[in-house]
N, C-alpha and C. Protein backbone atom coordinates (compact mmCIF):
# COMPACT_ATOMS: atom_id res chain seq x y z
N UNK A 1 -143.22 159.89 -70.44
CA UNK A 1 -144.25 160.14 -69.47
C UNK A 1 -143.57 160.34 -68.11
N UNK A 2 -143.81 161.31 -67.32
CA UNK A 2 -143.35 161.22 -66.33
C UNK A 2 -143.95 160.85 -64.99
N UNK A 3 -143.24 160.00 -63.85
CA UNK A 3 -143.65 159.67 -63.00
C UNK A 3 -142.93 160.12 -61.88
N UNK A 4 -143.52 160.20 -60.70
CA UNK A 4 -142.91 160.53 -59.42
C UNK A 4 -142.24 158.97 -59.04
N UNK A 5 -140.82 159.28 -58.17
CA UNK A 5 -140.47 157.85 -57.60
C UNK A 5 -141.88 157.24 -56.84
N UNK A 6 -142.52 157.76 -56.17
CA UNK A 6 -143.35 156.98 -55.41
C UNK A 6 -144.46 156.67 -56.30
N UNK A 7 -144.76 157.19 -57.47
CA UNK A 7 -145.51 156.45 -58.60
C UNK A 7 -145.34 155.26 -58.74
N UNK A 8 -143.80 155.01 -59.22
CA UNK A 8 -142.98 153.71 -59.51
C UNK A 8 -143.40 153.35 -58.88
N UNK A 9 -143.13 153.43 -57.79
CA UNK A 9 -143.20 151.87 -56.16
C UNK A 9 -144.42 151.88 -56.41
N UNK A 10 -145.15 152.12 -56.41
CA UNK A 10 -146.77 151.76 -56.66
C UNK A 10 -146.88 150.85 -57.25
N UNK A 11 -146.45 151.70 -58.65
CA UNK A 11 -147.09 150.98 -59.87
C UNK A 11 -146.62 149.62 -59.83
N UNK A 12 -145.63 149.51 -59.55
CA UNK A 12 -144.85 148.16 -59.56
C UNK A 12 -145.62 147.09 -58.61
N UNK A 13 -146.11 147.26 -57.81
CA UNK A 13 -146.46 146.42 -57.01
C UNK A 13 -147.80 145.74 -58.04
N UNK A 14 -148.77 146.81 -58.66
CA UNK A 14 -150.03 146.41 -59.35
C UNK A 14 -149.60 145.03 -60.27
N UNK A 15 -148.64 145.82 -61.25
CA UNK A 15 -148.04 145.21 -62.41
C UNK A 15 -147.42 143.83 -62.12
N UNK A 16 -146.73 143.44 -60.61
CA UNK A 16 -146.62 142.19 -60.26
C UNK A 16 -147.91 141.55 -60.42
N UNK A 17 -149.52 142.03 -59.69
CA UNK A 17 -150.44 141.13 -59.96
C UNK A 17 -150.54 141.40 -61.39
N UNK A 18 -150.77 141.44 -61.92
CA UNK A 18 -151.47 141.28 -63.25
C UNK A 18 -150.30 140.52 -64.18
N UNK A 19 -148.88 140.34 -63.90
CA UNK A 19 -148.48 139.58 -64.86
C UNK A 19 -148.73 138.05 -64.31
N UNK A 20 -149.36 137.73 -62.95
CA UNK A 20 -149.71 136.87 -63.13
C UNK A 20 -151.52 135.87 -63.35
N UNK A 21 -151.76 137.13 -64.70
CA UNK A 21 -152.99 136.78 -65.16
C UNK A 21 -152.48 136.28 -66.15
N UNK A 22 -153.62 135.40 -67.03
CA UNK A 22 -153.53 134.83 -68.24
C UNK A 22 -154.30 136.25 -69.21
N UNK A 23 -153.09 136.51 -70.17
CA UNK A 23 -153.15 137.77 -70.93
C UNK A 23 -152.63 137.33 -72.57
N UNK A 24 -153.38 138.02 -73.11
CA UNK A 24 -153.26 137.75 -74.43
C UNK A 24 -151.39 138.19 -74.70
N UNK A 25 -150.74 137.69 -75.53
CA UNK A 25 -149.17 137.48 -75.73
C UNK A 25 -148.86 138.84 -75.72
N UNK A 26 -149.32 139.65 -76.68
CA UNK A 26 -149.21 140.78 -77.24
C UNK A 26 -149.28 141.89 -75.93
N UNK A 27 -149.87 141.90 -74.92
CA UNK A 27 -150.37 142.44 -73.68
C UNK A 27 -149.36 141.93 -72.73
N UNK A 28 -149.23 140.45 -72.64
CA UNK A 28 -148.18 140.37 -71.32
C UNK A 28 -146.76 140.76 -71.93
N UNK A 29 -146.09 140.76 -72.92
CA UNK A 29 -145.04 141.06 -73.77
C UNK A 29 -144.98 142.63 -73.06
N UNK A 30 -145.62 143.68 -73.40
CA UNK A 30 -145.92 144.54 -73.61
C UNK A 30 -145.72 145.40 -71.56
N UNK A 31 -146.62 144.29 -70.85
CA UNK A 31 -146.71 144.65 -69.65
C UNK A 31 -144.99 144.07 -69.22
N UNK A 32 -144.64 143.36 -69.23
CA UNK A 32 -143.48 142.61 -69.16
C UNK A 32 -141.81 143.59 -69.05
N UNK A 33 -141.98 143.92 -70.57
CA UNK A 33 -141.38 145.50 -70.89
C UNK A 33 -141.00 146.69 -69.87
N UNK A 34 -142.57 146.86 -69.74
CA UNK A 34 -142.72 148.01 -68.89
C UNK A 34 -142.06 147.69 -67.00
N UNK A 35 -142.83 146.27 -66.71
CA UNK A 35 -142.22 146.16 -65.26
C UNK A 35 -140.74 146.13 -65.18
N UNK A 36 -140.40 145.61 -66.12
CA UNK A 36 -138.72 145.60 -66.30
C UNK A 36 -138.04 146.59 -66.00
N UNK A 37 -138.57 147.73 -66.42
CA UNK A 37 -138.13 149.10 -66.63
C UNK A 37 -138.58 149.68 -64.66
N UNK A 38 -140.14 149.26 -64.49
CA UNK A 38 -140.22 149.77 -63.07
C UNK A 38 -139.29 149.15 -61.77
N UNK A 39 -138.80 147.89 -61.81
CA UNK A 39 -137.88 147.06 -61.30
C UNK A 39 -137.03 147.96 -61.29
N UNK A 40 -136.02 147.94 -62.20
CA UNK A 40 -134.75 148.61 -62.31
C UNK A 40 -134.65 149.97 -61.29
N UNK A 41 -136.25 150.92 -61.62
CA UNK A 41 -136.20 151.99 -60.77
C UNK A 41 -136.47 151.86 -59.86
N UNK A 42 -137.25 150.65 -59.14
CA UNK A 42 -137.41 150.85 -57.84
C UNK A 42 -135.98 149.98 -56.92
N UNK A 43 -135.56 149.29 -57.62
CA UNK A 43 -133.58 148.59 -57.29
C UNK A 43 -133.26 150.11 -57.04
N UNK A 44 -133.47 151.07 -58.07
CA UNK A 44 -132.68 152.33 -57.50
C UNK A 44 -133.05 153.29 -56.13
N UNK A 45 -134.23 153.19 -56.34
CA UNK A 45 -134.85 153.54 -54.99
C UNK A 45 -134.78 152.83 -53.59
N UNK A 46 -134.48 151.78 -53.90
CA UNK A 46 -134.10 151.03 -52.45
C UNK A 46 -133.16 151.27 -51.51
N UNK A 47 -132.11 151.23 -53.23
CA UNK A 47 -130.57 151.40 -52.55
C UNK A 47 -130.21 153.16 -52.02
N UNK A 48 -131.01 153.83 -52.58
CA UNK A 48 -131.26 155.39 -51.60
C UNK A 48 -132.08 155.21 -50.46
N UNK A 49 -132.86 154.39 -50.57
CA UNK A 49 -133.51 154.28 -49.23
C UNK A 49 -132.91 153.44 -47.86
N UNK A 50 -131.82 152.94 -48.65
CA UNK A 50 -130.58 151.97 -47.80
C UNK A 50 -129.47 153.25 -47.19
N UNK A 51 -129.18 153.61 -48.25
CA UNK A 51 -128.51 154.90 -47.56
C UNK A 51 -128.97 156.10 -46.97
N UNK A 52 -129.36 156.09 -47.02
CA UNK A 52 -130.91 157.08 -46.09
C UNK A 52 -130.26 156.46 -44.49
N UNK A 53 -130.81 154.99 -44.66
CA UNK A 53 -130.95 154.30 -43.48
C UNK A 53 -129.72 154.14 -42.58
N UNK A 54 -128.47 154.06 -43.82
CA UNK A 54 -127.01 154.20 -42.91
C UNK A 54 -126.83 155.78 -42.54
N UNK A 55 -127.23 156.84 -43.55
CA UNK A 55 -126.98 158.18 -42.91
C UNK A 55 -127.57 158.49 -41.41
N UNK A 56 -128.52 158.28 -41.14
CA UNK A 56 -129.81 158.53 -40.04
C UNK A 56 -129.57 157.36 -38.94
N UNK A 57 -129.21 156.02 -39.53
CA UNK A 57 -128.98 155.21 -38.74
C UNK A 57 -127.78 154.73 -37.64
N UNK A 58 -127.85 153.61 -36.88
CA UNK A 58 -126.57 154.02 -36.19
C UNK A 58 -126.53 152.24 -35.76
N UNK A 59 -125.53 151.31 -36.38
CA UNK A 59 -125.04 149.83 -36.10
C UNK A 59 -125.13 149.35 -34.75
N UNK A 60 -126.07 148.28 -34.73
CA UNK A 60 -125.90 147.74 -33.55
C UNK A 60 -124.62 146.85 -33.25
N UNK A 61 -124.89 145.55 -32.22
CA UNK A 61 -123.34 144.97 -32.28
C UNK A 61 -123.67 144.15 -33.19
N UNK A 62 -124.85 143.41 -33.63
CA UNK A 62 -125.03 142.56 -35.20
C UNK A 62 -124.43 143.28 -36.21
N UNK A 63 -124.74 144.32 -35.93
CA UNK A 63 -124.32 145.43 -37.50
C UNK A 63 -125.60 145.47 -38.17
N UNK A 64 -126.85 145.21 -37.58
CA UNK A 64 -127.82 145.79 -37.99
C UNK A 64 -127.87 147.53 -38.08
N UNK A 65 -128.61 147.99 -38.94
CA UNK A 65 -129.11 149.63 -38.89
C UNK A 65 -130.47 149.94 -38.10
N UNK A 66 -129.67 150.67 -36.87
CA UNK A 66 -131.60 151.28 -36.88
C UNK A 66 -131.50 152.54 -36.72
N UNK A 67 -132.60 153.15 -36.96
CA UNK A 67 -132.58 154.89 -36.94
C UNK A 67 -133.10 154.92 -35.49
N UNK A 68 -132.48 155.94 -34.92
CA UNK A 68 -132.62 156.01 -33.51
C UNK A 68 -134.10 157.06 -33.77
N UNK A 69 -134.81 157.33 -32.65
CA UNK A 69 -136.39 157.83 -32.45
C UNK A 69 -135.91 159.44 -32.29
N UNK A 70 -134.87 159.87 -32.28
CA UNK A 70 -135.18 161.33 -32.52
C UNK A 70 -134.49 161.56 -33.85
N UNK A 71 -134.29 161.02 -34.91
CA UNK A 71 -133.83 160.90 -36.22
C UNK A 71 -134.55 160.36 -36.98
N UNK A 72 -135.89 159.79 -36.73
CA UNK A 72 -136.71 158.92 -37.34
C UNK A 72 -137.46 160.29 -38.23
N UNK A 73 -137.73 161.61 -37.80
CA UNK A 73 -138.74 162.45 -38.56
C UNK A 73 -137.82 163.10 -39.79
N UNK A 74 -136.32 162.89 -39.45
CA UNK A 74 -135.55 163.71 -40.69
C UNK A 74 -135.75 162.45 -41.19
N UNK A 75 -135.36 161.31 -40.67
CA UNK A 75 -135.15 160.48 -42.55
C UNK A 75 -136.84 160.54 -42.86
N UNK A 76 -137.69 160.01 -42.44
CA UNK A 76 -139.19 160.28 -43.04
C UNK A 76 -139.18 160.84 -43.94
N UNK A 77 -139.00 162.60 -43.51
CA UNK A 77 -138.83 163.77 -44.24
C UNK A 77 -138.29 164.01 -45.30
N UNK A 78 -136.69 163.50 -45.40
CA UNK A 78 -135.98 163.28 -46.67
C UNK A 78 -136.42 162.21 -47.83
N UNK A 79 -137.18 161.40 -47.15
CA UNK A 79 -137.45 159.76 -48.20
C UNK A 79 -138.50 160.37 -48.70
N UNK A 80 -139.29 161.09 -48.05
CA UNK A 80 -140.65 161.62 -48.64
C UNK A 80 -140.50 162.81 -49.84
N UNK A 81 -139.71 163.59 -49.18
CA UNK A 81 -138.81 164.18 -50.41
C UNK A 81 -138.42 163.54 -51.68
N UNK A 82 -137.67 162.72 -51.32
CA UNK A 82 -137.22 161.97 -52.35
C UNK A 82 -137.68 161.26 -53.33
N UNK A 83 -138.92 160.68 -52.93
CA UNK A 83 -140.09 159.85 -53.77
C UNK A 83 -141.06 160.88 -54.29
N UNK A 84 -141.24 162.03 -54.01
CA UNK A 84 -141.59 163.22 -54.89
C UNK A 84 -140.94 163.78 -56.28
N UNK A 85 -139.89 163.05 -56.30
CA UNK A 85 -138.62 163.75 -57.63
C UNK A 85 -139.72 162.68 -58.86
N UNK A 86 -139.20 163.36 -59.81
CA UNK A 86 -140.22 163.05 -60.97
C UNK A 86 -139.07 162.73 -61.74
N UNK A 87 -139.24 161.77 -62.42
CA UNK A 87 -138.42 160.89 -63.56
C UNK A 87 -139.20 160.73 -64.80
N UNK A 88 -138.48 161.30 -66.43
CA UNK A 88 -139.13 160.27 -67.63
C UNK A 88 -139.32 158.93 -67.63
N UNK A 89 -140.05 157.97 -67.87
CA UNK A 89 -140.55 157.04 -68.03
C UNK A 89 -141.03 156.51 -69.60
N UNK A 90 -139.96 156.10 -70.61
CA UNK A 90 -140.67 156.29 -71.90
C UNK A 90 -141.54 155.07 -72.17
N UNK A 91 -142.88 154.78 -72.07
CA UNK A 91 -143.61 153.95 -71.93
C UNK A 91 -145.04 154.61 -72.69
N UNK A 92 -145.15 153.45 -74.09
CA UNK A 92 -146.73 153.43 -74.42
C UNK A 92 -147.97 153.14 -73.43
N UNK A 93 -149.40 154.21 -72.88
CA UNK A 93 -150.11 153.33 -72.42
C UNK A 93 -150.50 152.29 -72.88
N UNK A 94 -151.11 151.69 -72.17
CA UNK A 94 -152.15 150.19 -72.84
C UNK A 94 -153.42 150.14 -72.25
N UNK A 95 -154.15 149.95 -73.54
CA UNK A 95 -155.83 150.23 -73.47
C UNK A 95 -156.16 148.90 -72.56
N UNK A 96 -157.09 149.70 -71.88
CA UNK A 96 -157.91 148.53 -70.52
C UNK A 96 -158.27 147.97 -71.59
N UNK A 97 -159.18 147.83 -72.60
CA UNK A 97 -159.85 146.73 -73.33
C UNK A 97 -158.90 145.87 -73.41
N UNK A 98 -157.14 145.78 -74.08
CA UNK A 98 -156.81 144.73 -74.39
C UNK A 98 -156.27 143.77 -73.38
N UNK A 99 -156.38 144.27 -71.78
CA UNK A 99 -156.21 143.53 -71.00
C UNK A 99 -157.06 142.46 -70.40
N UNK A 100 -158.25 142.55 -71.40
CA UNK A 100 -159.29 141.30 -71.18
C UNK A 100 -160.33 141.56 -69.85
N UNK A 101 -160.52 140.64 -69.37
CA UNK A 101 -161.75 140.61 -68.14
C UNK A 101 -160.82 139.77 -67.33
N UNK A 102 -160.04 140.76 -66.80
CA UNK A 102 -159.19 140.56 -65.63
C UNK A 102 -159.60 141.31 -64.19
N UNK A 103 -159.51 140.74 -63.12
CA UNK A 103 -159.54 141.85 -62.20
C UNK A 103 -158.53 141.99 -61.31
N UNK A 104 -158.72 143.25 -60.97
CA UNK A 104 -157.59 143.99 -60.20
C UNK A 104 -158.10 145.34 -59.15
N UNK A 105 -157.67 145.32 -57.69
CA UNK A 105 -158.39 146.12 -56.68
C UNK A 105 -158.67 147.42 -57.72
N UNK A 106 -159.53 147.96 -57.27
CA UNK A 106 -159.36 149.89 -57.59
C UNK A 106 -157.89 150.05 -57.28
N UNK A 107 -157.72 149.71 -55.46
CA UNK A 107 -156.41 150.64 -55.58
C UNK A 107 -155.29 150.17 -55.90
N UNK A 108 -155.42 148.83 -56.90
CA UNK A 108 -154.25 148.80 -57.56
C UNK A 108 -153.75 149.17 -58.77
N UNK A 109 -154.71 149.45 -59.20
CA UNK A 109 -155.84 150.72 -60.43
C UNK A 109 -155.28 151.88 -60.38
N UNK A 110 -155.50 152.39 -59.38
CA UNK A 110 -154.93 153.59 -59.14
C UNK A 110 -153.68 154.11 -59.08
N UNK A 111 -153.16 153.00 -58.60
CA UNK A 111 -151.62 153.41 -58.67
C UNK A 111 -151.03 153.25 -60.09
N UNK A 112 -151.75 152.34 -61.13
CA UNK A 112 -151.02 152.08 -62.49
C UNK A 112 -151.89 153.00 -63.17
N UNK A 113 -152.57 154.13 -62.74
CA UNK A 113 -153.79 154.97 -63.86
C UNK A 113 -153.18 155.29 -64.85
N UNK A 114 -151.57 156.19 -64.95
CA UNK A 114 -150.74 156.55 -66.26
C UNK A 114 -150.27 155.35 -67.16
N UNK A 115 -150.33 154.19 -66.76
CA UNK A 115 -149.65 152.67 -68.02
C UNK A 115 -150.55 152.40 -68.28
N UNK A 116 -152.44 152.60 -67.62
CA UNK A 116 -153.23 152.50 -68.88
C UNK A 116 -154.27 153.13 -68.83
N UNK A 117 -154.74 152.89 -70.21
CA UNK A 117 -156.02 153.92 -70.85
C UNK A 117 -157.40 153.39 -71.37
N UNK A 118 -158.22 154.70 -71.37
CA UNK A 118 -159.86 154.31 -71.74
C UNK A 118 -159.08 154.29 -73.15
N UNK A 119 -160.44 153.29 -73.71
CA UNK A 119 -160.74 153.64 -75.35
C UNK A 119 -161.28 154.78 -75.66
């Protein structure tokens, strides 16, 4: 299935709430799997978004990074780019029914709409 990087970062955030619902074994196993897999990609996305931040950016005397204000619209530009690239994702959906009578915002809904499905 494929997802855009900025899918991932989404989705990932939903999938933190809901693994901490009480879910039938078979379902949190299952959801468990899958965040594992969104973790890993968004660790990868960070660390481009770290270097982003040293390219554009410029060390203070801490050795902090900051992007100076007339460099702030290219990195934007490039990160936004970048979270547009589309990646396979090999992941079964999972039917809303077997996730029980849980709740979760719409828009956290929205961001996980491809990991699950109507009956």
């Amino acid at each position: 299935m494929k997802f855009t990087l900025l899918e991932v970062k989404n989705a990932e955030q939903g999938l933190v709430k809901i693994m901490q619902k009480e879910l039938p074994i078979k379902i949190s196993y299952r959801i468990s799997k899958i965040i594992n897999i969104f973790r890993k990609e968004s660790s990868e996305i960070e660390d481009a978004r770290v270097k982003l931040v040293k390219k554009y950016g410029k060390a203070d005397e801490e050795g902090n990074i900051k992007i100076e204000e007339e460099k702030q619209d290219d990195f934007r530009n490039e990160f936004t780019e970048f979270l547009q690239e589309e990646i396979e994702i090999d992941i079964d959906p999972i039917s809303i029914e077997d996730i029980g009578n849980i709740t979760i915002s719409p828009l956290d809904m929205a961001n996980m709409e491809k990991i699950f499905k109507e009956n």
